[in-house]
C-alpha atoms as a PDB file:
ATOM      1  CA  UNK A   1      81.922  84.807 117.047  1.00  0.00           C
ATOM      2  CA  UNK A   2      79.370  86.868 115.159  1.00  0.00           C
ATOM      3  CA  UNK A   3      78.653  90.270 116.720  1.00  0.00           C
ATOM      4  CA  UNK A   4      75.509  91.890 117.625  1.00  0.00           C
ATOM      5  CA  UNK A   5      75.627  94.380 114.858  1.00  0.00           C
ATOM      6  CA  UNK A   6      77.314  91.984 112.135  1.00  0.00           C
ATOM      7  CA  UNK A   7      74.399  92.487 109.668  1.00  0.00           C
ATOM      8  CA  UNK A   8      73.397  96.189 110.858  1.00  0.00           C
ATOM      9  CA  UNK A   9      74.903  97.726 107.914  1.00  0.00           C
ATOM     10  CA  UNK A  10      73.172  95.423 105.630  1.00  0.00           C
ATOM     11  CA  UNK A  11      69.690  96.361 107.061  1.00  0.00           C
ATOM     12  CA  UNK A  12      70.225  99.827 107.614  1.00  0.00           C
ATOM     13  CA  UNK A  13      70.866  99.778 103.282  1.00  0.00           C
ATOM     14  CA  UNK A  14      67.794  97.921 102.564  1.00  0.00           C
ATOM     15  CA  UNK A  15      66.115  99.778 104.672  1.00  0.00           C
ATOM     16  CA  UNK A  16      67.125 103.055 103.129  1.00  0.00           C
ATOM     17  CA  UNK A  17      66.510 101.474  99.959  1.00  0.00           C
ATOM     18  CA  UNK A  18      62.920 101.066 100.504  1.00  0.00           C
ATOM     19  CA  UNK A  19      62.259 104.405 101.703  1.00  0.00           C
ATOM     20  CA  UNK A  20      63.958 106.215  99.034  1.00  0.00           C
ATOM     21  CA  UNK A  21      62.321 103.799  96.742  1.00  0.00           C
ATOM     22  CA  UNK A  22      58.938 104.792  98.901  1.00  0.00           C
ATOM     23  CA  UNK A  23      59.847 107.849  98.550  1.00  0.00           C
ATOM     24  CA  UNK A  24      60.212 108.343  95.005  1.00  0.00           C
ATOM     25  CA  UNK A  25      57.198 105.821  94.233  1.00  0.00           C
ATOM     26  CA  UNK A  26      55.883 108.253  91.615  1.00  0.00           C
ATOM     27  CA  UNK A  27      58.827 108.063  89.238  1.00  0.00           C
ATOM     28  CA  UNK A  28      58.887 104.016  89.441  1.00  0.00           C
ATOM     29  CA  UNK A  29      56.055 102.856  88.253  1.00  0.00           C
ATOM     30  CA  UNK A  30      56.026  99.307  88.174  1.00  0.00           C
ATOM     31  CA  UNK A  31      58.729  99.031  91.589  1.00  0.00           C
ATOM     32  CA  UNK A  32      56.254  97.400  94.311  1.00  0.00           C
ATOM     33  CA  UNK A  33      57.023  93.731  93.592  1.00  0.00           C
ATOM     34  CA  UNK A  34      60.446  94.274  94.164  1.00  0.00           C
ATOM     35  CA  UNK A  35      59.586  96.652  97.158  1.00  0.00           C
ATOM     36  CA  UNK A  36      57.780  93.653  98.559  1.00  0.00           C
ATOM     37  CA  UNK A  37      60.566  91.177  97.691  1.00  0.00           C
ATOM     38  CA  UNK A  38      63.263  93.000  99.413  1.00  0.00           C
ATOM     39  CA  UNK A  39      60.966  93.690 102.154  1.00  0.00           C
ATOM     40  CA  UNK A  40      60.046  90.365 102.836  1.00  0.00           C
ATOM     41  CA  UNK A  41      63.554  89.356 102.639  1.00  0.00           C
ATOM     42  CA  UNK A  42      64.452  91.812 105.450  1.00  0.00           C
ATOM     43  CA  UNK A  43      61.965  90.821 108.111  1.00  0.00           C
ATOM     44  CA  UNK A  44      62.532  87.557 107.898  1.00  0.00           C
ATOM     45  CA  UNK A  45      66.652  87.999 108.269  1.00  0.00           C
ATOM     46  CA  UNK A  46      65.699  90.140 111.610  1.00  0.00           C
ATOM     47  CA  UNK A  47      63.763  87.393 112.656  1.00  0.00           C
ATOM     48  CA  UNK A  48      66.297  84.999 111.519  1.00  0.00           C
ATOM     49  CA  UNK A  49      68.918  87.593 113.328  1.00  0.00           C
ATOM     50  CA  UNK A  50      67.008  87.838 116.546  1.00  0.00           C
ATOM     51  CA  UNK A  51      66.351  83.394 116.714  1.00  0.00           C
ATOM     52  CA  UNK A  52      70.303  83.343 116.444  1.00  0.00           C
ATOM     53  CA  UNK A  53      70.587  85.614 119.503  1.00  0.00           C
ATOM     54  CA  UNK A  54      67.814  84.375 121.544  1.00  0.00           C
ATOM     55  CA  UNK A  55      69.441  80.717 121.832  1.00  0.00           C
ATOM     56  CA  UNK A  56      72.840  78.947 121.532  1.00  0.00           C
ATOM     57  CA  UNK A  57      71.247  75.116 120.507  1.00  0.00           C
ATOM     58  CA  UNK A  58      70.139  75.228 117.174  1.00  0.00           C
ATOM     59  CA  UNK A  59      72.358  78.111 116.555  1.00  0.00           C
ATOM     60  CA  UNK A  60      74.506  76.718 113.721  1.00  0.00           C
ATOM     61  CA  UNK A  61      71.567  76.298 111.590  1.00  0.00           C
ATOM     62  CA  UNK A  62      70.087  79.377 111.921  1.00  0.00           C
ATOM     63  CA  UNK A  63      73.429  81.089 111.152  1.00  0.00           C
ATOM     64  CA  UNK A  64      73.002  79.453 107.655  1.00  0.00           C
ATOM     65  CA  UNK A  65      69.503  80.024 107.176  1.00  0.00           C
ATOM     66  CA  UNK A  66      70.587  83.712 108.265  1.00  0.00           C
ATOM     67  CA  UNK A  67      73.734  83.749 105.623  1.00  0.00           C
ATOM     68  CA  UNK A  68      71.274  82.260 102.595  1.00  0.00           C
ATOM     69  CA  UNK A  69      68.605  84.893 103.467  1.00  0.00           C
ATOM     70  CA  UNK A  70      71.482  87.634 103.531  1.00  0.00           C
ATOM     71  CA  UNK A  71      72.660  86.629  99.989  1.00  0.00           C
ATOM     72  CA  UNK A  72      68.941  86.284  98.382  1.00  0.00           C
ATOM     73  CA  UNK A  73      68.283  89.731  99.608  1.00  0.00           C
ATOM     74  CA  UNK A  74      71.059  91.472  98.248  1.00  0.00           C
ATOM     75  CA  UNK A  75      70.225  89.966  94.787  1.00  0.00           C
ATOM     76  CA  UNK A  76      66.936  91.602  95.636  1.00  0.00           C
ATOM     77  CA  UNK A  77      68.881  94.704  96.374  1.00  0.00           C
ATOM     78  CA  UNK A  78      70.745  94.836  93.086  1.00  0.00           C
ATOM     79  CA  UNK A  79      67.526  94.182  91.104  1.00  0.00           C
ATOM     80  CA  UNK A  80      65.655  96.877  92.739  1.00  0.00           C
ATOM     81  CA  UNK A  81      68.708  99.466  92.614  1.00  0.00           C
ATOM     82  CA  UNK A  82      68.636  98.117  88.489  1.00  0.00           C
ATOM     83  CA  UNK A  83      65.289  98.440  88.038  1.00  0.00           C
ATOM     84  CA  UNK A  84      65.749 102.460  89.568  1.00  0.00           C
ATOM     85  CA  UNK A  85      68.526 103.054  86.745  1.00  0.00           C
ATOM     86  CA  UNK A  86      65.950 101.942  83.999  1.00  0.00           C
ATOM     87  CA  UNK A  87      63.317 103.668  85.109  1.00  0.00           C
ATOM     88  CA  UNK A  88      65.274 107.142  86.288  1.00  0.00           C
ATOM     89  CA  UNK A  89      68.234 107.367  84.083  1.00  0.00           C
ATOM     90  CA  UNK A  90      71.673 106.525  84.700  1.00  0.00           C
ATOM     91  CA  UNK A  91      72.866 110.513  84.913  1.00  0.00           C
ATOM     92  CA  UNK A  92      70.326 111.779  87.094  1.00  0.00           C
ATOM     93  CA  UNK A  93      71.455 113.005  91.107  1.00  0.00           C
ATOM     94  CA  UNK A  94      68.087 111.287  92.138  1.00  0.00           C
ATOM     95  CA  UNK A  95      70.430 107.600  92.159  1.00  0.00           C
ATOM     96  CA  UNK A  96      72.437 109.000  95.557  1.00  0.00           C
ATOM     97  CA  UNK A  97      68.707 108.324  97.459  1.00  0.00           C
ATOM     98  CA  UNK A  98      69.163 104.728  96.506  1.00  0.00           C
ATOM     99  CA  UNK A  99      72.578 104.636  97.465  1.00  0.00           C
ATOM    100  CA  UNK A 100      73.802 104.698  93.393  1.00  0.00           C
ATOM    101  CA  UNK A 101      76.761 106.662  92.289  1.00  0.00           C
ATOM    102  CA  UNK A 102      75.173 108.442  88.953  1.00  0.00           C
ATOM    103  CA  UNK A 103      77.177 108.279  85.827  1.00  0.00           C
ATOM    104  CA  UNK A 104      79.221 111.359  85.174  1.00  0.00           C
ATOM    105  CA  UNK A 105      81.378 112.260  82.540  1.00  0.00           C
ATOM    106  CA  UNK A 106      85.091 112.649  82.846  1.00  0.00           C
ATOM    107  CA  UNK A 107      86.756 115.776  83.237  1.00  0.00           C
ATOM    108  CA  UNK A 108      90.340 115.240  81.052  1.00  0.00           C
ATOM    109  CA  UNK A 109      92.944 117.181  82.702  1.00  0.00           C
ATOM    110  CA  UNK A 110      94.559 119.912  80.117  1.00  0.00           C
ATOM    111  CA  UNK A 111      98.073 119.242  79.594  1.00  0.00           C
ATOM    112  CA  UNK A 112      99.917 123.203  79.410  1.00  0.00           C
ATOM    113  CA  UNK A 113     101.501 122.686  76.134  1.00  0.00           C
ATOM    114  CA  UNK A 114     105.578 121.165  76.657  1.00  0.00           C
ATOM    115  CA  UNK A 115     108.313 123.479  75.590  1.00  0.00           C
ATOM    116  CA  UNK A 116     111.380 121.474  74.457  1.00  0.00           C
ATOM    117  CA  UNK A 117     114.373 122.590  77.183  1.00  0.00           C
ATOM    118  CA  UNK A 118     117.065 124.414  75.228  1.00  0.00           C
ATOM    119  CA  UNK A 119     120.226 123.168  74.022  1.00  0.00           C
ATOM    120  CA  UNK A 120     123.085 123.408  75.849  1.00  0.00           C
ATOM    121  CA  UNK A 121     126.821 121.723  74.691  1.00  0.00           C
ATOM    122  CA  UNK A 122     128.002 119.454  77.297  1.00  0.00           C
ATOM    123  CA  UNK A 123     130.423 120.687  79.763  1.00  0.00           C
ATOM    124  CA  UNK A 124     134.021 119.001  78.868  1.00  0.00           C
ATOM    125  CA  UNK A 125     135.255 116.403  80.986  1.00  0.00           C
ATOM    126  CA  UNK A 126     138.366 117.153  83.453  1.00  0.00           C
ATOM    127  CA  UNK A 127     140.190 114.437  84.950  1.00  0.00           C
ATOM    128  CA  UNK A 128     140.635 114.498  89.300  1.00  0.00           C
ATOM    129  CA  UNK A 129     143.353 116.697  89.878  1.00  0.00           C
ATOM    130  CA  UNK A 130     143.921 118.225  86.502  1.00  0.00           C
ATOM    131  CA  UNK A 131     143.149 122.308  86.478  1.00  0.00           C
ATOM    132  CA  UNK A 132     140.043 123.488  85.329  1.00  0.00           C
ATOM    133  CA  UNK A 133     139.915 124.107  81.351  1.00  0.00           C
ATOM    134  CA  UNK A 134     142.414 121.074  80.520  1.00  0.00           C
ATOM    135  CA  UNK A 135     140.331 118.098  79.089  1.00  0.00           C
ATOM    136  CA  UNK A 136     141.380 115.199  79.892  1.00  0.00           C
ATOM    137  CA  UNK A 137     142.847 112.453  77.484  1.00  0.00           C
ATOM    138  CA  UNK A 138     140.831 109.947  75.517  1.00  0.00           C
ATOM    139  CA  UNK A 139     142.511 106.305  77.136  1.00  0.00           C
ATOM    140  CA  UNK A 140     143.355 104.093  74.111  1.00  0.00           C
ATOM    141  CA  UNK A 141     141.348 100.610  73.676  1.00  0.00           C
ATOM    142  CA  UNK A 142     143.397  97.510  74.418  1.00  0.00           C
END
């Protein structure tokens, strides 16, 4: 059964997508209608959230009104958070307010450079038992 706090992480995100995007209103021009999209979507999943909790009846059918809300507002999510990259940059640290890793460029790892091992002869063989600095015999092919 559904917890209490099953969607809590989801809310808390929007919610601290709209206030950075609040926040940074100056710098995205143009971002209220899908402040207000995402915001809508969000109070009506806690109202959704807080019907499901309230009764057991109808509870099914909430739970999928719940799950279909859910999924429209993290499309809503994921066209805001694009919308932020086009209008700030793709590089800039600004992106960690709206929960956005920015895009950095890799660090390659310098390889020392490899120095060959030197060369040795190989030791010669002795056969078990036979006294060091005899080699042992070659057996002949049958």
């Amino acid at each position: 059964m559904p917890g209490l706090t099953e969607y809590g992480k989801i809310f808390r995100d929007w919610d601290g997508l709209l206030g950075a995007a609040e926040k940074r209103a100056a710098l995205l021009p143009g971002v209220d209608d899908h402040k207000a999209a995402l915001a809508a979507l969000l109070a009506k999943a806690r109202e959704l959230k807080l019907q499901q909790e309230g009764f057991s009846g109808d509870k099914k059918a909430t739970t999928e009104q719940l799950r279909s809300l859910v999924k429209e507002g993290r499309d809503a999510a994921s066209m805001l958070r694009a919308f932020v990259k086009s209008r700030i940059g793709l590089r800039t640290e600004v992106l960690k307010e709206f929960g956005i890793s920015p895009t950095r460029s890799r660090k390659r790892a310098v390889k020392p450079p490899e120095v060959p091992p030197p060369a040795t002869a190989p030791p010669p063989t002795t056969a078990p038992g036979a006294t060091p600095g005899t080699t042992t015999p070659e057996k002949p092919a049958k």
